[in-house]
N, C-alpha and C. Protein backbone atom coordinates (compact mmCIF):
# COMPACT_ATOMS: atom_id res chain seq x y z
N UNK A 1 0.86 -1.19 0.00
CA UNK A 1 0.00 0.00 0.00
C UNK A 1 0.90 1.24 0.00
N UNK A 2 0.57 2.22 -1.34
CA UNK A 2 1.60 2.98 -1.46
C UNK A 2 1.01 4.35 -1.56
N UNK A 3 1.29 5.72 -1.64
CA UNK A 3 0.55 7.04 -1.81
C UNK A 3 1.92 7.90 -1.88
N UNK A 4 1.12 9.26 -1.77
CA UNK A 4 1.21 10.16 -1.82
C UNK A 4 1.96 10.49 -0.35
N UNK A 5 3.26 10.63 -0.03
CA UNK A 5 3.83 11.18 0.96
C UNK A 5 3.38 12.77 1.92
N UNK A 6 2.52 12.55 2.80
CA UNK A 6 2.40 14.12 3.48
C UNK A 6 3.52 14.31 4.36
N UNK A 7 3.82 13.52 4.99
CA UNK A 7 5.22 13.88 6.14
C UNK A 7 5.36 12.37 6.59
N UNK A 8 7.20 12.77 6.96
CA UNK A 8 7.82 11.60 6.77
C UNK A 8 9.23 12.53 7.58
N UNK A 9 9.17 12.89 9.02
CA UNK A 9 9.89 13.73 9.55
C UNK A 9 11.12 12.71 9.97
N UNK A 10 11.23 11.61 9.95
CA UNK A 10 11.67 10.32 10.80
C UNK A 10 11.79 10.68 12.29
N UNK A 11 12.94 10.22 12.43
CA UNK A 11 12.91 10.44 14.32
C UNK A 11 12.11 8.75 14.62
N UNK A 12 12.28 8.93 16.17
CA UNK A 12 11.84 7.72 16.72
C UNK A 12 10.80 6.88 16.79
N UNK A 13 9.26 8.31 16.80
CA UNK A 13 8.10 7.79 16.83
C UNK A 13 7.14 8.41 16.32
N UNK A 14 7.73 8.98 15.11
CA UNK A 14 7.24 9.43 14.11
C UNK A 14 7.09 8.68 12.94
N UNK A 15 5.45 8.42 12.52
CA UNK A 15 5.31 8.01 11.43
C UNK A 15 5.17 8.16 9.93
N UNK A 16 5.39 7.32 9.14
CA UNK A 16 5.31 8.24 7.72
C UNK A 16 3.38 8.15 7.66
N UNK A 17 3.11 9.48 6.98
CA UNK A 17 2.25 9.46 6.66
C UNK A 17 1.83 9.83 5.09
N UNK A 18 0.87 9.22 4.73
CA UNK A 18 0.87 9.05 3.24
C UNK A 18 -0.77 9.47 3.16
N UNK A 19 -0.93 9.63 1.66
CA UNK A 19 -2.48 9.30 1.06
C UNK A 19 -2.68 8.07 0.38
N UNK A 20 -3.10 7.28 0.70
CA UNK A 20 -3.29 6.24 -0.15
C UNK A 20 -4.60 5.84 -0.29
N UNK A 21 -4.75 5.39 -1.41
CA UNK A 21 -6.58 4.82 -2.14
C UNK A 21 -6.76 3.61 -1.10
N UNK A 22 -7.92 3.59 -0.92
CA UNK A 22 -8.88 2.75 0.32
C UNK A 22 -10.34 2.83 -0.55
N UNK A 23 -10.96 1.23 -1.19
CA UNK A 23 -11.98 1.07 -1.97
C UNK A 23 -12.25 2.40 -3.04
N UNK A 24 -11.12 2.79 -3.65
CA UNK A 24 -11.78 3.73 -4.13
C UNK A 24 -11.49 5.15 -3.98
N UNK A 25 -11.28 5.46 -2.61
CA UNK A 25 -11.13 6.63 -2.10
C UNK A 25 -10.33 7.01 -1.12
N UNK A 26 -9.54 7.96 -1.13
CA UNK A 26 -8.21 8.56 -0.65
C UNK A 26 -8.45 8.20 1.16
N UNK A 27 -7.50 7.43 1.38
CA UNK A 27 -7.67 7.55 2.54
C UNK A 27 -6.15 7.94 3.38
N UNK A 28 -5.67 8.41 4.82
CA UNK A 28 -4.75 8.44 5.41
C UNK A 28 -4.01 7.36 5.84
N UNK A 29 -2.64 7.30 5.77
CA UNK A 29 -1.96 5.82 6.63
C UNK A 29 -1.05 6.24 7.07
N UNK A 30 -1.06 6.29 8.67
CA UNK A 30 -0.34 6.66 9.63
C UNK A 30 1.27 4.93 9.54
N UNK A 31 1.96 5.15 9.22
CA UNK A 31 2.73 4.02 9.18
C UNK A 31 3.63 3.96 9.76
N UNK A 32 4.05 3.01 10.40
CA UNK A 32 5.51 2.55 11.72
C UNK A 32 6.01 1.59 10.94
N UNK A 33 5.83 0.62 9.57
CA UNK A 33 6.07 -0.13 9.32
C UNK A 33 8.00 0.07 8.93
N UNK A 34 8.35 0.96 8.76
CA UNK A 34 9.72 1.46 8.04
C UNK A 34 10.82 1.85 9.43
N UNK A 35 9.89 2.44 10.66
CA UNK A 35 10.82 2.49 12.07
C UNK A 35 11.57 1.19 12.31
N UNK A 36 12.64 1.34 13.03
CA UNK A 36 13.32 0.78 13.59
C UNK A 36 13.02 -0.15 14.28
N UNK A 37 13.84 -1.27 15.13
CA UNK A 37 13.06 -2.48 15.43
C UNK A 37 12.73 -2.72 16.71
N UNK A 38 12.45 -1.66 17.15
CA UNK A 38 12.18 -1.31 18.55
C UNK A 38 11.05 -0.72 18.50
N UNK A 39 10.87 0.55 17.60
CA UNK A 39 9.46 0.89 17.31
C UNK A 39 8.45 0.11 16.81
N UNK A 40 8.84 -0.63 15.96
CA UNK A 40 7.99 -2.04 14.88
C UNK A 40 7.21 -2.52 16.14
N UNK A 41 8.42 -3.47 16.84
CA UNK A 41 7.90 -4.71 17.67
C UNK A 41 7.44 -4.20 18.97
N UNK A 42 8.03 -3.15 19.89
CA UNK A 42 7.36 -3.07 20.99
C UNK A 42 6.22 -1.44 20.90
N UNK A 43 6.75 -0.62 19.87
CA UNK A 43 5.61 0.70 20.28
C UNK A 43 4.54 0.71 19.52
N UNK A 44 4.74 0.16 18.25
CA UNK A 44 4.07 0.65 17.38
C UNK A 44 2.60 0.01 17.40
N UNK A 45 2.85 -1.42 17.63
CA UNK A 45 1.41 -2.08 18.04
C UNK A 45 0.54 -1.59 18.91
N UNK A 46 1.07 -0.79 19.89
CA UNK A 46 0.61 0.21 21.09
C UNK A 46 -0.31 0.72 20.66
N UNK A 47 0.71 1.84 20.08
CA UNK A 47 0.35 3.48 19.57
C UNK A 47 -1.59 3.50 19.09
N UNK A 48 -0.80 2.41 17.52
CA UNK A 48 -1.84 2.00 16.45
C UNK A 48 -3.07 1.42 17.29
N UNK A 49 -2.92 0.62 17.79
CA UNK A 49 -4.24 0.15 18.55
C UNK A 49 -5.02 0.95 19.46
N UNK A 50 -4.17 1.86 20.20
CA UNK A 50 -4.76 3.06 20.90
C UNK A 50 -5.40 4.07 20.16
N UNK A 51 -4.83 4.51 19.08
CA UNK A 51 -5.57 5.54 18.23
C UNK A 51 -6.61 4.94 17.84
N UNK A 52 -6.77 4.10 17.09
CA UNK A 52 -7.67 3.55 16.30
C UNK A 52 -9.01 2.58 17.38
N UNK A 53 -8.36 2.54 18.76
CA UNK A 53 -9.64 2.51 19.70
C UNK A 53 -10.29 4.12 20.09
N UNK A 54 -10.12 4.74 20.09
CA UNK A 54 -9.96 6.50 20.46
C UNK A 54 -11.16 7.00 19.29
N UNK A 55 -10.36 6.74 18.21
CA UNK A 55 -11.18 7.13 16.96
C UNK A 55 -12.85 6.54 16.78
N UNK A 56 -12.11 4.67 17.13
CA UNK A 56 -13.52 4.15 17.41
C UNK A 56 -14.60 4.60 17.83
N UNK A 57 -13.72 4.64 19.43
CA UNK A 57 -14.61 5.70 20.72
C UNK A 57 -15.74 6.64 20.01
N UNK A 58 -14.93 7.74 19.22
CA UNK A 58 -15.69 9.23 18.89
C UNK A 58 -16.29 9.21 17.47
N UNK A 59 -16.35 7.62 16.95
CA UNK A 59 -17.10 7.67 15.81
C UNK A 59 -18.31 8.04 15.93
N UNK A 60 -18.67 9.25 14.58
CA UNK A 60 -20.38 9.60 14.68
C UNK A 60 -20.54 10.99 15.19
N UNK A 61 -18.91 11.64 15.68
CA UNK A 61 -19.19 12.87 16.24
C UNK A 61 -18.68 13.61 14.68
N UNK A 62 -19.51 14.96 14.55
CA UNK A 62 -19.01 15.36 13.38
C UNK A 62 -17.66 16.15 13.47
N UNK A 63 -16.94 15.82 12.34
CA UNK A 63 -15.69 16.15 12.84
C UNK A 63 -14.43 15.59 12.74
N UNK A 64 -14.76 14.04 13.46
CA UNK A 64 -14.15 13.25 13.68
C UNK A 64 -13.82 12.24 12.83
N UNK A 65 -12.70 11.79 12.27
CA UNK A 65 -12.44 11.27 10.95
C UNK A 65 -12.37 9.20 11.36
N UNK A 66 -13.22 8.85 10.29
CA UNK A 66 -13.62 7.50 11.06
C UNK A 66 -12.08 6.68 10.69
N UNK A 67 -12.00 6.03 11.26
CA UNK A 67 -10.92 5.18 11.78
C UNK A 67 -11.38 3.77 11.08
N UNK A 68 -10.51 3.28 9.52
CA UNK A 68 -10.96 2.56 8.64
C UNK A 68 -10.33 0.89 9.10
N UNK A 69 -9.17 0.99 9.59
CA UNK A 69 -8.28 -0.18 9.63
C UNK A 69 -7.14 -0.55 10.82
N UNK A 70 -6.79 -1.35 11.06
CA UNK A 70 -4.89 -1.35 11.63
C UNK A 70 -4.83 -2.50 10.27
N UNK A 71 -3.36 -1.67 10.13
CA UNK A 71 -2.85 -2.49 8.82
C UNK A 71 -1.62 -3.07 9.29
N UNK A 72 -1.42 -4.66 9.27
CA UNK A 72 0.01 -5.02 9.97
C UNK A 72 0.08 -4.89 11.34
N UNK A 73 -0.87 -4.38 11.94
CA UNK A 73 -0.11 -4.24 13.42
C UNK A 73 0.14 -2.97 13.17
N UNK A 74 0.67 -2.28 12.88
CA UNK A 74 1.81 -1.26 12.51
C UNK A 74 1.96 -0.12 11.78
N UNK A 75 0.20 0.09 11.09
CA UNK A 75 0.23 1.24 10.29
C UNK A 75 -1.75 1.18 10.53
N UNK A 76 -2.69 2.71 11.13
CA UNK A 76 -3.55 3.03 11.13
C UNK A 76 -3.85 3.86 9.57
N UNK A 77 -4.97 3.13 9.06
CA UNK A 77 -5.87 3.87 8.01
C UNK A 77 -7.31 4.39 8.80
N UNK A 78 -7.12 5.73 8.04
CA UNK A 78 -8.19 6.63 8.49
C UNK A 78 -8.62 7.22 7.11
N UNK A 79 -9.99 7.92 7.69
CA UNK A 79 -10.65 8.42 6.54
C UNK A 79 -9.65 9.84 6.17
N UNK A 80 -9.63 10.35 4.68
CA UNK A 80 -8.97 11.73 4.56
C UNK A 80 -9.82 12.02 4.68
N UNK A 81 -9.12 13.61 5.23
CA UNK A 81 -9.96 14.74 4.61
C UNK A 81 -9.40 16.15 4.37
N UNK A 82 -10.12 17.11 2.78
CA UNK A 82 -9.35 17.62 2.29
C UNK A 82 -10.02 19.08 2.96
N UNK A 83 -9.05 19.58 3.55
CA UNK A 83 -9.26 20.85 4.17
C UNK A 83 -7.56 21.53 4.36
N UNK A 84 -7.49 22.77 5.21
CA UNK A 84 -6.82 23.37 5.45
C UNK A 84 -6.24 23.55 6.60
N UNK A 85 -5.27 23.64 7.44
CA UNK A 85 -5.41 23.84 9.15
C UNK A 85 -5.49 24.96 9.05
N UNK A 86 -6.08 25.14 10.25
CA UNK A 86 -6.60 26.53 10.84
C UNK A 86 -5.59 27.54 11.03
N UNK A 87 -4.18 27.14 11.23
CA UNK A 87 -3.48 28.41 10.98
C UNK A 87 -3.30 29.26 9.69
N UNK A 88 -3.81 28.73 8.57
CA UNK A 88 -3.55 28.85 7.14
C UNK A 88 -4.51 30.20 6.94
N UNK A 89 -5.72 30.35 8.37
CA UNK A 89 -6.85 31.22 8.14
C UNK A 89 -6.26 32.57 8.92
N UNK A 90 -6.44 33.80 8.22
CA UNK A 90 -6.31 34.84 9.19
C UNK A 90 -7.22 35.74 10.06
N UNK A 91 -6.92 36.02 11.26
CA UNK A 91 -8.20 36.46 11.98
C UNK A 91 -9.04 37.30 11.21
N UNK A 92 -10.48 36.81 11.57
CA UNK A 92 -12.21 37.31 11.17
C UNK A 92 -11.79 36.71 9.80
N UNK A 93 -11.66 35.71 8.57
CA UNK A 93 -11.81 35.30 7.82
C UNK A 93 -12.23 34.04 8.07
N UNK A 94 -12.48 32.67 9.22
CA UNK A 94 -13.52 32.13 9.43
C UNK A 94 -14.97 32.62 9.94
N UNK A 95 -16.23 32.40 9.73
CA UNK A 95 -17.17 32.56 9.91
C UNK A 95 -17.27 32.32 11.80
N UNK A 96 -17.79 33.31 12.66
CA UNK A 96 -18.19 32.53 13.72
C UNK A 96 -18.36 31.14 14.35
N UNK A 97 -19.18 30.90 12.84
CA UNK A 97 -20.03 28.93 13.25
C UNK A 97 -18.94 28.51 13.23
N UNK A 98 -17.88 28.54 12.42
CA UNK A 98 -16.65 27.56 13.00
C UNK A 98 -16.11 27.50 14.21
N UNK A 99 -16.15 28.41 14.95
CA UNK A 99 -15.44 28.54 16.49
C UNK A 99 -16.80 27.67 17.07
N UNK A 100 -17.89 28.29 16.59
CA UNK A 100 -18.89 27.99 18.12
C UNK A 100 -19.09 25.94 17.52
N UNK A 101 -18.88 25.60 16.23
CA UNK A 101 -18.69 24.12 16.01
C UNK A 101 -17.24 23.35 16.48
N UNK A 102 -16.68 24.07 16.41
CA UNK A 102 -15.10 24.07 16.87
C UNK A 102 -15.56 23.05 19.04
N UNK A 103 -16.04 24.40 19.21
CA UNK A 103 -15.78 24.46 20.47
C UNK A 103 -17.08 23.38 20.77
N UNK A 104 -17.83 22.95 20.33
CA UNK A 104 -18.70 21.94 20.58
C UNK A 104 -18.24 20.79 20.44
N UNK A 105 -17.33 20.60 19.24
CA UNK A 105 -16.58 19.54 18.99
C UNK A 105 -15.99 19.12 19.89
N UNK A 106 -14.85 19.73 20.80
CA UNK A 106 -14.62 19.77 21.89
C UNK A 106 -15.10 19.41 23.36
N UNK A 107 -16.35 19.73 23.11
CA UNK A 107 -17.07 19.43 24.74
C UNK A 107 -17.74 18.19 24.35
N UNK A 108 -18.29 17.99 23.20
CA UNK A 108 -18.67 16.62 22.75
C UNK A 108 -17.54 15.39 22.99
N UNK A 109 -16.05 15.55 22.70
CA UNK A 109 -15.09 14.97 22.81
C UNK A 109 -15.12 14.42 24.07
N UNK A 110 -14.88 15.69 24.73
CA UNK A 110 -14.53 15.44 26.34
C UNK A 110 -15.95 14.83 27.15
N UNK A 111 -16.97 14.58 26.82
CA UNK A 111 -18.24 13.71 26.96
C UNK A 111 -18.10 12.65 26.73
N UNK A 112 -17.17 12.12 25.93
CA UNK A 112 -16.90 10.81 26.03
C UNK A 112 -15.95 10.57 26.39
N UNK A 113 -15.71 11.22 27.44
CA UNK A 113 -14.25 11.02 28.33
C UNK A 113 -12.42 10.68 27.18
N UNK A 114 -12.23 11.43 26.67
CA UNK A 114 -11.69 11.81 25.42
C UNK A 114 -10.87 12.78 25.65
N UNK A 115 -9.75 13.62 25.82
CA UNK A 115 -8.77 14.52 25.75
C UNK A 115 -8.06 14.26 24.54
N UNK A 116 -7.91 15.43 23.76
CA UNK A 116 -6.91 15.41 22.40
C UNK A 116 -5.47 15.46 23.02
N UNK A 117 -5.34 16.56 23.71
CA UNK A 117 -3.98 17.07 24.18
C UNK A 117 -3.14 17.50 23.17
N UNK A 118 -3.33 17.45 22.19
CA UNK A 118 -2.26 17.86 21.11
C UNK A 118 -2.65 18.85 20.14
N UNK A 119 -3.92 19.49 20.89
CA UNK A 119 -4.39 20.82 19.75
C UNK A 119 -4.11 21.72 19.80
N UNK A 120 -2.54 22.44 20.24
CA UNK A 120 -2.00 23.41 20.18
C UNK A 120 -1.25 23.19 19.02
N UNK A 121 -0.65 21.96 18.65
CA UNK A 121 -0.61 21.63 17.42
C UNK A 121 -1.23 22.59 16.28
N UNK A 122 -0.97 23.50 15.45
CA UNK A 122 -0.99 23.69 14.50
C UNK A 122 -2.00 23.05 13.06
N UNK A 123 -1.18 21.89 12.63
CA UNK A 123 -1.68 20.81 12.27
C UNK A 123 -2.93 20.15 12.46
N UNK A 124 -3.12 20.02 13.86
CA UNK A 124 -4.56 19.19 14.22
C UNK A 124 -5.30 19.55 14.11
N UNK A 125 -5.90 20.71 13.51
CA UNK A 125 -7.41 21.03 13.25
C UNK A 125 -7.74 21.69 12.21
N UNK A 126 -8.21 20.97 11.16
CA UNK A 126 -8.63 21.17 9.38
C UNK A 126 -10.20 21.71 9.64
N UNK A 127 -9.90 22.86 8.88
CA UNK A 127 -10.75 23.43 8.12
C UNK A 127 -11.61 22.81 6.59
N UNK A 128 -12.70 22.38 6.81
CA UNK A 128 -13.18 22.17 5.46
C UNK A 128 -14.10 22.38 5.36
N UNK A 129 -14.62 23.87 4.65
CA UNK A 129 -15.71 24.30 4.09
C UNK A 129 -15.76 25.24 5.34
N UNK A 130 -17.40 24.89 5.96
CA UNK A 130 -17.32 25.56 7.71
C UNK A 130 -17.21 24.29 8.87
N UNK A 131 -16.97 23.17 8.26
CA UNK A 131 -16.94 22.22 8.84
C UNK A 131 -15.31 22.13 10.12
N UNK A 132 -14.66 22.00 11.07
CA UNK A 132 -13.50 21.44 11.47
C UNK A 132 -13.42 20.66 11.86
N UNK A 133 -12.61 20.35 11.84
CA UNK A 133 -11.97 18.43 12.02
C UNK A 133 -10.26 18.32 12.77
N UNK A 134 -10.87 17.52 14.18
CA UNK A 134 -9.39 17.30 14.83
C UNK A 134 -9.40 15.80 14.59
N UNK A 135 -7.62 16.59 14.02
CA UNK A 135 -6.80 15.12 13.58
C UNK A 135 -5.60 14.26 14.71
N UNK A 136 -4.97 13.50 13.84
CA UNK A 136 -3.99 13.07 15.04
C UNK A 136 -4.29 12.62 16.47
N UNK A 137 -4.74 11.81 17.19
CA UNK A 137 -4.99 11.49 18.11
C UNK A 137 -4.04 10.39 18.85
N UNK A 138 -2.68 11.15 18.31
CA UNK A 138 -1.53 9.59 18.96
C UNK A 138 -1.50 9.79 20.31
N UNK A 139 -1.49 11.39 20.81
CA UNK A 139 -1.16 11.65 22.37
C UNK A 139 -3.01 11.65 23.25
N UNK A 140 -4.30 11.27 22.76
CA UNK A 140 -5.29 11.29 23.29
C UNK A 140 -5.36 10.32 24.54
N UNK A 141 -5.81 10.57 25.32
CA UNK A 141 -6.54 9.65 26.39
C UNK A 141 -7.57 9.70 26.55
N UNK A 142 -8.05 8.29 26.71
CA UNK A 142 -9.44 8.22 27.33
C UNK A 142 -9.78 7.16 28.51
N UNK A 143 -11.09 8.19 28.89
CA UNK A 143 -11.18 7.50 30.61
C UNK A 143 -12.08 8.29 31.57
N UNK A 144 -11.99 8.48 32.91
CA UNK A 144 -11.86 9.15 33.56
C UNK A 144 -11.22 10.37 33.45
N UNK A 145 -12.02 11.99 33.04
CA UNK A 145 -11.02 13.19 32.66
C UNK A 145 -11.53 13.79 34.16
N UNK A 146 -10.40 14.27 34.24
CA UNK A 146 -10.20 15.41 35.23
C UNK A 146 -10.20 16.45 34.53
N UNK A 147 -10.52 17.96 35.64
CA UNK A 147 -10.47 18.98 34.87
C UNK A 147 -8.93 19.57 34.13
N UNK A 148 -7.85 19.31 34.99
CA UNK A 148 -6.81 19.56 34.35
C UNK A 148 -6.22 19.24 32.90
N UNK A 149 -7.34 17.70 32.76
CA UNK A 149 -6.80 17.07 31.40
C UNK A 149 -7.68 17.88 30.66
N UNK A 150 -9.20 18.38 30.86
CA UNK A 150 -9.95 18.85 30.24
C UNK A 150 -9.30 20.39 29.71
N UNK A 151 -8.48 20.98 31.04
CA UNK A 151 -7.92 22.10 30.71
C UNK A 151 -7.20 22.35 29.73
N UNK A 152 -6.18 21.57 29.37
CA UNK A 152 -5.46 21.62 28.40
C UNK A 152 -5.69 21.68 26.82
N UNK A 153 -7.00 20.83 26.41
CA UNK A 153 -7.67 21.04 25.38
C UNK A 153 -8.57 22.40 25.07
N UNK A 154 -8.98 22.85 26.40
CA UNK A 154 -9.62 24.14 26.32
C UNK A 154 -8.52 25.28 26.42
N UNK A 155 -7.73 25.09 26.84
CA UNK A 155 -6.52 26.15 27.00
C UNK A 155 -5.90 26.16 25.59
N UNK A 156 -5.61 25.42 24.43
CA UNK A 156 -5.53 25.53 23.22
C UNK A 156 -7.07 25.79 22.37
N UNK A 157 -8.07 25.83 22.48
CA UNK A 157 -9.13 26.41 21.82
C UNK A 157 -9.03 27.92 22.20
N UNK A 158 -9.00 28.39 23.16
CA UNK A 158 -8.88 29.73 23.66
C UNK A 158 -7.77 29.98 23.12
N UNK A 159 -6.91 29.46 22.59
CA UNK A 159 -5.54 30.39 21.73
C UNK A 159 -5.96 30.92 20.61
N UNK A 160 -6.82 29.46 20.18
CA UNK A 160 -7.04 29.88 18.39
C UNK A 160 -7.97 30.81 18.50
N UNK A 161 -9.24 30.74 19.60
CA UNK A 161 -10.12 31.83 19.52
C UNK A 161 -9.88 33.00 19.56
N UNK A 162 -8.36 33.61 20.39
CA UNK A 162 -7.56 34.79 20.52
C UNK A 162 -7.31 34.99 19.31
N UNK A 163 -6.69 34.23 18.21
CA UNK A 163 -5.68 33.78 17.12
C UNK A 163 -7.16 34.41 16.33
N UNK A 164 -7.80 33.69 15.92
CA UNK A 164 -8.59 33.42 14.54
C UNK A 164 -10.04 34.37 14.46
N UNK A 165 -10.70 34.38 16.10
CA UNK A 165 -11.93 35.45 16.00
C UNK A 165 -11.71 36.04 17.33
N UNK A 166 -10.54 36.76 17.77
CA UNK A 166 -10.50 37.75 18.94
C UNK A 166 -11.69 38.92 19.14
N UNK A 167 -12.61 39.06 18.18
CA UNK A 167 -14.23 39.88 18.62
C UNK A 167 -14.87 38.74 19.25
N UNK A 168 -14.53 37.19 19.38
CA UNK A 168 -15.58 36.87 20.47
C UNK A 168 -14.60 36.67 21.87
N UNK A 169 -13.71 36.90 22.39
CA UNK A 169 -13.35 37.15 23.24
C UNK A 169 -14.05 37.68 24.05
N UNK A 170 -14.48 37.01 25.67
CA UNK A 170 -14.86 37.86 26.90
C UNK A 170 -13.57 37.84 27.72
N UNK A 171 -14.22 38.90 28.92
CA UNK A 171 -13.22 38.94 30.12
C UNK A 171 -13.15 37.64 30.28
N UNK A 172 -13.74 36.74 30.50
CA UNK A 172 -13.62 35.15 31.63
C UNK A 172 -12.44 34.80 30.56
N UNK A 173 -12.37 34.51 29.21
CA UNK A 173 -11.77 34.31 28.41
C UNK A 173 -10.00 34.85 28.67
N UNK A 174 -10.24 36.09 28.66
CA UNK A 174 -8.59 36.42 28.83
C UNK A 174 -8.46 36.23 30.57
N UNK A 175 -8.91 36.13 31.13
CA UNK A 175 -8.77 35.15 32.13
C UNK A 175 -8.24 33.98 32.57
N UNK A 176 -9.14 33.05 31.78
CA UNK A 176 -8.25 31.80 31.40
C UNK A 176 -7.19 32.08 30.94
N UNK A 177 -7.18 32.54 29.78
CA UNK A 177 -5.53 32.81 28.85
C UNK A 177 -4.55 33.33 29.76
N UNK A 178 -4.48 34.02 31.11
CA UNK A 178 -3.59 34.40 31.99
C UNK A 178 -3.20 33.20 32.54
N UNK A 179 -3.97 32.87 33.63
CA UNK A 179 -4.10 31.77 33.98
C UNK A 179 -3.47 30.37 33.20
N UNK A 180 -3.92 30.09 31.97
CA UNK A 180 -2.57 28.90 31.48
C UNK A 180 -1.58 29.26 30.98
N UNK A 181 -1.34 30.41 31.26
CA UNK A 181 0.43 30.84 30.57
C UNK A 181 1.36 30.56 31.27
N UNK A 182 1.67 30.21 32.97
CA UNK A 182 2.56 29.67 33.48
C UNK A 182 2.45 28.19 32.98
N UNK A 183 1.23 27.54 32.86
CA UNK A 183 1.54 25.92 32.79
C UNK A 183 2.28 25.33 31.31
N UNK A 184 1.87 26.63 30.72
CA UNK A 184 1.92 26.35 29.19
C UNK A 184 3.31 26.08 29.08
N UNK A 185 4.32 26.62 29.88
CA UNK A 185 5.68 26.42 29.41
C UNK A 185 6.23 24.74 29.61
N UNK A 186 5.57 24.44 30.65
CA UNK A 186 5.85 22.97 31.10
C UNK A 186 5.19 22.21 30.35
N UNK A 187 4.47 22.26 29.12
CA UNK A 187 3.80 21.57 28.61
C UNK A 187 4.71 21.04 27.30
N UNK A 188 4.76 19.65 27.03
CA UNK A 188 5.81 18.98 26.48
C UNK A 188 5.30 18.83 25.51
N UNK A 189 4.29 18.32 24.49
CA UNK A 189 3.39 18.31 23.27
C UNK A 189 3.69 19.24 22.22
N UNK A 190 3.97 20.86 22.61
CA UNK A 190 3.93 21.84 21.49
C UNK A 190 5.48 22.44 21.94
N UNK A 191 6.27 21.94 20.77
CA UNK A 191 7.54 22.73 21.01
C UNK A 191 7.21 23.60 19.99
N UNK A 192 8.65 24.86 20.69
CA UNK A 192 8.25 26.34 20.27
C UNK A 192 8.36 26.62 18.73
N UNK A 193 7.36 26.99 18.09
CA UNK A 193 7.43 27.28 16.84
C UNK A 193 6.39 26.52 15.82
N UNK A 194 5.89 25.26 17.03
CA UNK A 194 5.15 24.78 15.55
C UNK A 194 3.85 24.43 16.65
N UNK A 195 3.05 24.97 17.55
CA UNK A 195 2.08 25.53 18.55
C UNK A 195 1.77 26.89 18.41
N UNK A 196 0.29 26.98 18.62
CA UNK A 196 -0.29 28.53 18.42
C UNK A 196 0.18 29.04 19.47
N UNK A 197 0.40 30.15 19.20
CA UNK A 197 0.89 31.73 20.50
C UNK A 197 -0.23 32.32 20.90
């Protein structure tokens, strides 16, 4: 199974990711099959099975890109989808409904006991049409959320909302945003430069 290369950063536990045809139609393949033999045999079966239970989990929420396969053990197929990430948009050029679907997406997530953790990420959240869509779910947990885990996903929506429609900003809002700027530095997920400011 072969495609279209999107990233292929290597490193340890980083996978190649490709486009490749699935019945027909373009689908994503997260792949470990080419890592090293440490990643192959002991992480990668992990990873893959965790995402692709996660995805399971939040099938049916809109948004959420259905989770087609584990291929090998060792490589997750997911549905594509062709959109834009949200940094690509400059503030007041999304419509409102995207934040207030955005941010539903979100509390819907965390209803099924669900944390992304990785949506300061850049990357993780496609724009298509007025529709958004969070991707990547290698660092998600699910379970029992506490508010702290909950925090962290809401403490990156409140960036982009600063970022992308700062007229819906309230006080409670830059509030919060004070408030997670000490934790934000300790936070290991978004190194500097490729996480919203």
């Amino acid at each position: 199974m072969s495609g279209r290369v999107l990233r292929d950063k290597g490193g340890f536990l980083s996978p190649v990711v490709s486009v490749v045809d699935h019945d027909g139609r373009p689908a994503v393949l997260k792949d470990y099959r080419r890592k090293n033999a440490v990643t192959r045999g002991l992480i990668a079966p992990s990873l893959v099975k965790r995402e692709f239970a996660v995805l399971r989990h939040l099938e049916g929420l809109p948004g959420i890109p259905k989770a087609y396969a584990i291929v090998d053990k060792r490589a997750l197929l997911i549905e594509y989808i062709e959109g834009r990430t949200i940094n690509k948009f400059k503030a007041g050029e999304l419509p409102d409904a995207v934040y207030e679907r955005l941010a539903a997406l979100v509390r819907a997530m965390h209803a099924r006991g669900v944390v992304h953790l990785d949506l300061r990420q850049r990357k993780n959240i496609l724009i298509a049409g007025e529709q958004p869509w969070l991707i990547d779910f290698a660092n998600a947990l699910r379970g029992k959320l506490t508010s702290s885990l909950r925090a962290v996903d809401e403490s990156a929506l409140l960036k982009f909302k600063r970022r992308n429609w700062p007229h819906l900003l309230t006080d409670a809002d830059r509030d919060a945003l004070k408030s997670h700027r000490f934790l934000r530095q300790f936070w290991i997920f978004s190194p500097k430069g490729k996480s919203v400011r």
